[in-house]
Protein backbone atom coordinates (compact mmCIF):
# COMPACT_ATOMS: atom_id res chain seq x y z
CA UNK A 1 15.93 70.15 100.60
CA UNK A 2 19.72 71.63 100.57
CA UNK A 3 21.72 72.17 103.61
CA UNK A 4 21.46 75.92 102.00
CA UNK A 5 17.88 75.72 102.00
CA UNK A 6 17.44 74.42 105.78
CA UNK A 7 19.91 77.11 107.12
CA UNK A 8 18.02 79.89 105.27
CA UNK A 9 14.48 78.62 106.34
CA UNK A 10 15.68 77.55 109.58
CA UNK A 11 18.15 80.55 110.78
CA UNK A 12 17.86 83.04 108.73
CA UNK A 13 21.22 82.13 107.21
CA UNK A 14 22.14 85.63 104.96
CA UNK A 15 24.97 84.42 103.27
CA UNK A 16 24.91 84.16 99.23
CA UNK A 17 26.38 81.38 97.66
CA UNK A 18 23.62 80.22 95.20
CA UNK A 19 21.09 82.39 92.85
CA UNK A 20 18.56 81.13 95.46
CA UNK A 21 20.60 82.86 98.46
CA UNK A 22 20.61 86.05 96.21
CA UNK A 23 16.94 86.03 95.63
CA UNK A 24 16.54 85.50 99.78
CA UNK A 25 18.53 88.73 100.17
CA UNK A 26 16.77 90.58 97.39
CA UNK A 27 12.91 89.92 99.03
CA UNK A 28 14.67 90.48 102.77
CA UNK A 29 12.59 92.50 105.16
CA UNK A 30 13.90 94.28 107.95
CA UNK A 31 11.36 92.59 110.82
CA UNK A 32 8.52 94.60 112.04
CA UNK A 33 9.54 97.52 114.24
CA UNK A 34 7.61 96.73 117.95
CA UNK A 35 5.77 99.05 119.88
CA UNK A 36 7.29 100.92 122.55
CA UNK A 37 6.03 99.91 125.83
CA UNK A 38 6.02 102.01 129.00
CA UNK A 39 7.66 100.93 132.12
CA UNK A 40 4.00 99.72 133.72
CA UNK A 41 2.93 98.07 130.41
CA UNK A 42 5.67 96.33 129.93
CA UNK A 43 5.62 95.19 133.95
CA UNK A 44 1.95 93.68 132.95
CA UNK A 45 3.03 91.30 130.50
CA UNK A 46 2.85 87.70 131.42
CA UNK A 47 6.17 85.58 131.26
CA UNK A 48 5.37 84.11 127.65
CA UNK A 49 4.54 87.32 126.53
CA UNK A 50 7.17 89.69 128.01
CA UNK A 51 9.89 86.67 126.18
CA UNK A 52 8.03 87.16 122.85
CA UNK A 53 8.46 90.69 123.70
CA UNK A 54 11.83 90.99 123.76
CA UNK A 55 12.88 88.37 120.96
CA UNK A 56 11.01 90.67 118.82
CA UNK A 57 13.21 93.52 120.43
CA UNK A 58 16.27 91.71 119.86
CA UNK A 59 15.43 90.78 115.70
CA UNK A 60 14.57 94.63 115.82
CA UNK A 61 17.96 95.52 117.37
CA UNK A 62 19.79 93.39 115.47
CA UNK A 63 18.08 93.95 111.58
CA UNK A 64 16.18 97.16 111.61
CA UNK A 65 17.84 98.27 108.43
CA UNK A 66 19.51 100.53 106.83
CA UNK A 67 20.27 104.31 106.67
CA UNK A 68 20.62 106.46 103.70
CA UNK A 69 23.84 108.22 104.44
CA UNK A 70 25.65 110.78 101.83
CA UNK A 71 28.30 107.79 100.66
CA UNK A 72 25.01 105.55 99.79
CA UNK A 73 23.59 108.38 97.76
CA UNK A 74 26.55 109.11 95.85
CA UNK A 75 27.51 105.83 95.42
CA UNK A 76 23.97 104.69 94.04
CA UNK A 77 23.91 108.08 91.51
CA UNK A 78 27.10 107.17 90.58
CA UNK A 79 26.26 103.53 90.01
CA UNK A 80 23.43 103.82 88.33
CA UNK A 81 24.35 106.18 85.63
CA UNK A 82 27.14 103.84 84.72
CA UNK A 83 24.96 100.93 84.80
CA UNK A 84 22.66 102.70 82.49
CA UNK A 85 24.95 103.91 79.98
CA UNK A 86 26.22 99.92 79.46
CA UNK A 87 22.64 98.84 79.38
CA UNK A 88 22.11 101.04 76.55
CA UNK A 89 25.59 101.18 74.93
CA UNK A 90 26.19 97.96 72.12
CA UNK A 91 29.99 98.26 73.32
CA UNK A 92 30.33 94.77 74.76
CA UNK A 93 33.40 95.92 76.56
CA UNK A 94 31.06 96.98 79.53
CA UNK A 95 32.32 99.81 82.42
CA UNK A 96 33.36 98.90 85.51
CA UNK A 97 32.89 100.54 89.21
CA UNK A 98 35.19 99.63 92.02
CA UNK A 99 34.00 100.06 95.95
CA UNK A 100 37.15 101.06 97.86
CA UNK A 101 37.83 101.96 101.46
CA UNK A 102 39.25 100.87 105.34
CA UNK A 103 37.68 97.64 106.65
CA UNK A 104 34.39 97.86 108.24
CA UNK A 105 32.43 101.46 106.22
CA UNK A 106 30.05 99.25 104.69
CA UNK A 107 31.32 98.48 101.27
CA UNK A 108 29.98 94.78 101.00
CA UNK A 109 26.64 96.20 102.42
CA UNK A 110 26.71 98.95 99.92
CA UNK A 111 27.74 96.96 96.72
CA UNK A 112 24.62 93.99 97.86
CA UNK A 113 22.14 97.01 97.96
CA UNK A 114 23.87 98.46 94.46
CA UNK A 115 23.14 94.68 93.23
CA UNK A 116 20.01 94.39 94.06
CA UNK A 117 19.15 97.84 92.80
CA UNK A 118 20.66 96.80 89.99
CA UNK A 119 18.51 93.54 89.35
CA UNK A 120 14.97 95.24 89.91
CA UNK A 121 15.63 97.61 87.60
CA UNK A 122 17.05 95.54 84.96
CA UNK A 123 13.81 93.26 85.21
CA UNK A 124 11.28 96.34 85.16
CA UNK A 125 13.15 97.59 82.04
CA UNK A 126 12.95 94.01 79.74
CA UNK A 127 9.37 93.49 81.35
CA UNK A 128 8.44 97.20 80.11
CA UNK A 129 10.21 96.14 76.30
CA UNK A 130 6.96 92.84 76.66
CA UNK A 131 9.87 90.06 78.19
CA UNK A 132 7.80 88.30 79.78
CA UNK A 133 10.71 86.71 82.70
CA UNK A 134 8.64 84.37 84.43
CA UNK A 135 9.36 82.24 81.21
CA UNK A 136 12.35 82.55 81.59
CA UNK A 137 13.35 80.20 85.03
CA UNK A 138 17.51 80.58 83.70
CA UNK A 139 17.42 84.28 83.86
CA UNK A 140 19.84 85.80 86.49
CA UNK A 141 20.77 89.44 85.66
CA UNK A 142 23.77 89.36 88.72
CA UNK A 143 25.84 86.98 90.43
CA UNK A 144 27.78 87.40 93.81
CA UNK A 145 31.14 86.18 94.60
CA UNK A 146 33.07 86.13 97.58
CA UNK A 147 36.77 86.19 96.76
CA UNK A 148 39.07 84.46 99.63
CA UNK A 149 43.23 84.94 99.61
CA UNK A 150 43.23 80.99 97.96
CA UNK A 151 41.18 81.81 95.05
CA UNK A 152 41.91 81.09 91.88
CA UNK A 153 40.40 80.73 88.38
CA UNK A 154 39.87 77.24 88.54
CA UNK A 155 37.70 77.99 91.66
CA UNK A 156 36.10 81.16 90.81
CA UNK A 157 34.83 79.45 87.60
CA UNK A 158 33.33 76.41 90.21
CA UNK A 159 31.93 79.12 92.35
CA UNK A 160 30.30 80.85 89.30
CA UNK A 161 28.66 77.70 88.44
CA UNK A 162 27.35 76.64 91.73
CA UNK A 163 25.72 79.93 92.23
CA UNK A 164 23.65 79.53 89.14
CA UNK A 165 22.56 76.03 89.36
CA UNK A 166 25.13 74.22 86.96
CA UNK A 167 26.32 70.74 88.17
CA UNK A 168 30.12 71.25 89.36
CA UNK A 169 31.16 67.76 88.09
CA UNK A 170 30.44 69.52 84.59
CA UNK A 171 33.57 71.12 85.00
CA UNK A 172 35.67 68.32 84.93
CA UNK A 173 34.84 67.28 81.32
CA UNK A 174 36.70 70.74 80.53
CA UNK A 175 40.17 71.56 79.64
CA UNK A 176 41.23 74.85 81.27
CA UNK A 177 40.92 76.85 78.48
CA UNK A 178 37.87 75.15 76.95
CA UNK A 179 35.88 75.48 80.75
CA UNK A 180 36.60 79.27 80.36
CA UNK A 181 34.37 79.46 77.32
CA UNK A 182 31.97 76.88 78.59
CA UNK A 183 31.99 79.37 82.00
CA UNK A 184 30.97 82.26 79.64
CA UNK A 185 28.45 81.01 77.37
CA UNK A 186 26.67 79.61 81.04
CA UNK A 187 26.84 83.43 81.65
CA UNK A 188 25.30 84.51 78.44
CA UNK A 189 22.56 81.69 78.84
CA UNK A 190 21.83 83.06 82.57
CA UNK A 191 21.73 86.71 80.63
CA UNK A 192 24.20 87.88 83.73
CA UNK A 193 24.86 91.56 83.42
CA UNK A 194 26.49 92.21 86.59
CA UNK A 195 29.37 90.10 88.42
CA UNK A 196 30.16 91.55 91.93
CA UNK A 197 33.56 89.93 93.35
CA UNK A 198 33.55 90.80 96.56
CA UNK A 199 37.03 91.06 98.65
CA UNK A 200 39.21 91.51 95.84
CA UNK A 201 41.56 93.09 98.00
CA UNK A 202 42.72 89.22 98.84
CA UNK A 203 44.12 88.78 95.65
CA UNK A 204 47.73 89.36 96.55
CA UNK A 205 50.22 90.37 93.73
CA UNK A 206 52.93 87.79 93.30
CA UNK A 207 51.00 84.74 94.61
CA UNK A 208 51.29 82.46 92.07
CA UNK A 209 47.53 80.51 92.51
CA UNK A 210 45.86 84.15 92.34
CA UNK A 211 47.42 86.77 90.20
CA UNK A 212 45.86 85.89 87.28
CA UNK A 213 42.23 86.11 88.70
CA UNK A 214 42.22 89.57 87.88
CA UNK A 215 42.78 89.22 84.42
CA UNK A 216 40.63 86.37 84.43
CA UNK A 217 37.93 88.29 84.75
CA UNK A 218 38.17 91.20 83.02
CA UNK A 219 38.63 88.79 80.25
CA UNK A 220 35.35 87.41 81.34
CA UNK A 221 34.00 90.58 81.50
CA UNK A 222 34.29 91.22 77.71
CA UNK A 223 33.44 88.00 76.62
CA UNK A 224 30.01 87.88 78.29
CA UNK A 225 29.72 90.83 77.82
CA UNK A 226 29.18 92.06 81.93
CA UNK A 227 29.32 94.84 83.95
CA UNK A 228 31.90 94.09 87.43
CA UNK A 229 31.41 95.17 90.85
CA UNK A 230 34.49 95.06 92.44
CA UNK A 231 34.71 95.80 96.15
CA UNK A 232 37.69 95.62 98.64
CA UNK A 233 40.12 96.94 100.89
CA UNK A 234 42.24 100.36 99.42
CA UNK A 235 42.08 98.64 95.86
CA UNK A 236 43.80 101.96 94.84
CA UNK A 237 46.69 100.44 97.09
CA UNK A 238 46.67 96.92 94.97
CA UNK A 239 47.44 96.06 91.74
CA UNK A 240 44.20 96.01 90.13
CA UNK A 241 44.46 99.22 87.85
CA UNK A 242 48.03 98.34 86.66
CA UNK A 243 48.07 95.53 84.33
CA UNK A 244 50.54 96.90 82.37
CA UNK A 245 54.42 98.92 83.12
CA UNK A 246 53.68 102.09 82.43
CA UNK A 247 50.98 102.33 85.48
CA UNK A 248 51.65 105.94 86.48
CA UNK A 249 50.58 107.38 83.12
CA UNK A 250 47.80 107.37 80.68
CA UNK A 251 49.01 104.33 79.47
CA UNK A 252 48.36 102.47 82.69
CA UNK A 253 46.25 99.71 83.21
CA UNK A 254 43.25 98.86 80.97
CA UNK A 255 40.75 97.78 84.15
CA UNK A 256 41.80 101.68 85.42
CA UNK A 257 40.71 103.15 81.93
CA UNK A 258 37.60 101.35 82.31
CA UNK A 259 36.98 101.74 85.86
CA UNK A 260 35.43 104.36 88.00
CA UNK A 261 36.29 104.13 91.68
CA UNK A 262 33.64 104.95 94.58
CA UNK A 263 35.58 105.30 97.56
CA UNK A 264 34.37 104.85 100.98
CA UNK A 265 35.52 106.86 103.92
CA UNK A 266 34.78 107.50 107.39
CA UNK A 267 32.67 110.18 108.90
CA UNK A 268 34.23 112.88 109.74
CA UNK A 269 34.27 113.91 113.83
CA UNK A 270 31.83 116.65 114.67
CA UNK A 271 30.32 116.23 111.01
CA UNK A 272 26.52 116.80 110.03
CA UNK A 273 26.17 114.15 108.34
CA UNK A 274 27.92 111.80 111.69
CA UNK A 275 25.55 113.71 113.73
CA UNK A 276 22.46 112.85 111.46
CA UNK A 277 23.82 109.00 111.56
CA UNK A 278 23.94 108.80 115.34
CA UNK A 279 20.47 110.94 115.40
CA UNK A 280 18.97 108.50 113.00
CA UNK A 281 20.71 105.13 115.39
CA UNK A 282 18.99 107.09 118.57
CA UNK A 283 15.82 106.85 117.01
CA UNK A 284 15.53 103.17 116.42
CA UNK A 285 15.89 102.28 119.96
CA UNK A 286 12.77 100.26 121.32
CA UNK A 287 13.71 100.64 125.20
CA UNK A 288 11.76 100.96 128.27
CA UNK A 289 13.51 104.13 129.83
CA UNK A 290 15.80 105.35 127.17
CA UNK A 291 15.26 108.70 126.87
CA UNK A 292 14.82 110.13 123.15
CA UNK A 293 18.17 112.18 121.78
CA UNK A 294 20.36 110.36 124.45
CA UNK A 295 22.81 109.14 122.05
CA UNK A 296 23.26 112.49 120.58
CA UNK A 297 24.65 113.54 123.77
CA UNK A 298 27.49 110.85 123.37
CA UNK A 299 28.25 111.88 119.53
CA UNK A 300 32.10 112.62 120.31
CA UNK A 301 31.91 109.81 122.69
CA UNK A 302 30.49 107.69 119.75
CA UNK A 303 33.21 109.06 117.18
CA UNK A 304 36.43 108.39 119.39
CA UNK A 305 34.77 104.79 119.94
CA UNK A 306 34.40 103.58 116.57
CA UNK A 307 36.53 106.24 114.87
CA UNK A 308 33.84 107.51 112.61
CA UNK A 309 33.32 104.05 110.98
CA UNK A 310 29.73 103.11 110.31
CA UNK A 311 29.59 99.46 111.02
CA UNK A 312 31.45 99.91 114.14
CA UNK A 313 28.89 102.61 115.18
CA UNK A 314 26.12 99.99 113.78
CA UNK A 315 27.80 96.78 115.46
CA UNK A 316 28.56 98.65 119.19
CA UNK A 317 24.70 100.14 119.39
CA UNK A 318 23.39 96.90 118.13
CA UNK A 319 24.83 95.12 121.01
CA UNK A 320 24.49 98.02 123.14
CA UNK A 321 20.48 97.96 122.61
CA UNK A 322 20.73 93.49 123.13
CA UNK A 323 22.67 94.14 126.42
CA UNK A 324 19.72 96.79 127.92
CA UNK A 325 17.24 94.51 127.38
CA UNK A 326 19.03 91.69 128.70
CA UNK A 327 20.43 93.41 131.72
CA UNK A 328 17.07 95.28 132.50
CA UNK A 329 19.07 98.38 131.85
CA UNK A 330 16.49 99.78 129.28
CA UNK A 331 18.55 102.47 128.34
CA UNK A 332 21.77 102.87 126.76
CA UNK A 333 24.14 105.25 129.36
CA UNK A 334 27.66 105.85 128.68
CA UNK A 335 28.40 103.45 131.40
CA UNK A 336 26.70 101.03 129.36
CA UNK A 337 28.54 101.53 125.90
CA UNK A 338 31.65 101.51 128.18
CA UNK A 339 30.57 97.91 129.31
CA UNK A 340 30.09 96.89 125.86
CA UNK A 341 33.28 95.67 123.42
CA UNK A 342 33.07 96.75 120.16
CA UNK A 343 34.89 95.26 117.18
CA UNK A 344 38.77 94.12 117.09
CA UNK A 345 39.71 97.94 115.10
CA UNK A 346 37.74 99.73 117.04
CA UNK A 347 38.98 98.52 120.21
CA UNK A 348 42.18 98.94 118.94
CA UNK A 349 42.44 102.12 117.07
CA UNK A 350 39.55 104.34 119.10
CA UNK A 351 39.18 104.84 122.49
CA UNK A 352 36.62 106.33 125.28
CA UNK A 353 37.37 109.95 125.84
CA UNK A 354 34.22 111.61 126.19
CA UNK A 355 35.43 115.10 123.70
């Protein structure tokens, strides 16, 4: 057994680093909602059974899934008829989509649940044409990298490999330019469709060690031939479109004339669709006194918190709902929420005025 293997069977460990960590994340269940308990049931549980209790509050609490906001709609619509159209198309220059918005609105979350969308269907489809996959043990329709500020295409190719399986020290029988083939026919064996680098934002422009990861793998891209996922921070602010001089015209970049962008943005205060969210957070709450609709009292409260930003919203509640339970609050006040420190932006850029 792996180090990845114990962490995953041992902790849960989410991350995705090998196609075994992506098919963890594709057959994840959010945990079993528990019951609601009133105050005197609740009081009649033994000691061993009020802990079990609670742990199961707290994996509630802190996994009880996700909801589908307008941005997740759009961006799977969107998504999927691109997807589609290079499924069908014999082009083997594929399109591209690009995820692009502040830190923290649930891109990476977004662009998993795209990829795993993206997988199922891909496997319904060859299984409906009489493929039957369970020969085939190589077959892995997407891969998932995380891009870092050091990486470059000497690593990104080592990272490809490692997530599907192929011995690293293979790469080192390679010239540079010979492991770049060898890196795309693994590709074409593995029948990947769908490469999502996550963080591209990190590729800086002018670093030597990264610039030429972009290029990289658009080059890739075509050679494969494979659909990209590319998520990060205000992309539309990088360099990523602009490969060549004439970037503000038609002319510009050949990743932009292949690329549509998805942009996610923050909800907007007073909005419905911020109202349903915090309606929706309200009513997966497992707590003893709580009273339903409380949090939709706070929505403006909420907002000037975490700025409109989903995963701060998600992240404060979370721990919000942990720190109830573990302070025999049961309820989550405004006095509470005040108690509790949301993440480094939020703390920095919101603030708690109540309107």
């Amino acid at each position: 057994m792996t180090g990845g293997d114990l962490s995953r069977r041992l902790f849960d460990d989410n991350s995705i680093l090998t196609r075994e960590d992506w098919a963890a994340y594709c057959a994840h269940q959010s945990p079993e909602r528990p019951p609601r308990l009133t105050p005197a049931e609740y009081a009649a549980l033994d000691d061993q059974e009020r802990r079990r209790y609670n742990r199961r509050r707290a994996a509630w609490h802190a996994d009880w899934g996700l909801n589908t906001t307008s941005t997740m709609v759009l961006a799977r619509q969107e998504f999927a008829v691109i997807a589609e159209k290079n499924f069908y198309s014999h082009d083997p220059v594929k399109d591209h989509v690009a995820l692009s918005g502040p830190p923290t609105l649930g891109k990476t979350t977004i662009a998993q649940i795209l990829g795993r969308d993206f997988e199922i269907e891909v496997r319904v489809l060859l299984e409906e044409r009489g493929v039957k996959l369970e020969d085939l043990d190589e077959f892995q329709p997407v891969l998932y990298l995380s891009i870092t500020s050091e990486t470059t295409t000497d690593t990104l190719n080592r990272q490809m490999l490692l997530f599907l399986g192929t011995p690293i020290s293979v790469s080192k029988e390679y010239r540079k330019g010979d492991l770049e083939l060898a890196v795309a026919e693994t590709l074409r064996r593995h029948g990947v469709r769908l490469i999502i680098p996550d963080d591209v934002h990190l590729l800086r422009p002018g670093r030597r060690n990264t610039e030429g990861v972009h290029s990289y793998l658009k080059a890739l891209s075509s050679r494969a031939p494979i659909m990209l996922l590319m998520v990060g921070i205000d992309l539309e602010k990088t360099n990523l479109f602009d490969e060549l001089r004439h970037k503000d015209t038609v002319e510009g970049g050949q990743t932009g004339g292949r690329t549509t962008l998805l942009p996610v943005g923050r909800f907007a205060k007073g909005s419905p669709e911020w109202l349903d969210l915090v309606r929706w957070v309200d009513d997966q709450l497992v707590l003893l006194h709580h009273p339903p609709g409380r949090l939709l009292r706070l929505k403006d409260y909420l907002w000037n918190r975490t700025q409109g930003g989903i995963g701060s919203l998600m992240s404060l509640i979370r721990r919000a709902a942990l720190k109830a339970v573990v302070t025999e609050h049961e309820q989550i006040s405004r006095q509470l929420i005040d108690l509790t420190t949301a993440d480094y932006n939020a703390e920095k850029h919101g603030n708690r005025e109540v309107t």
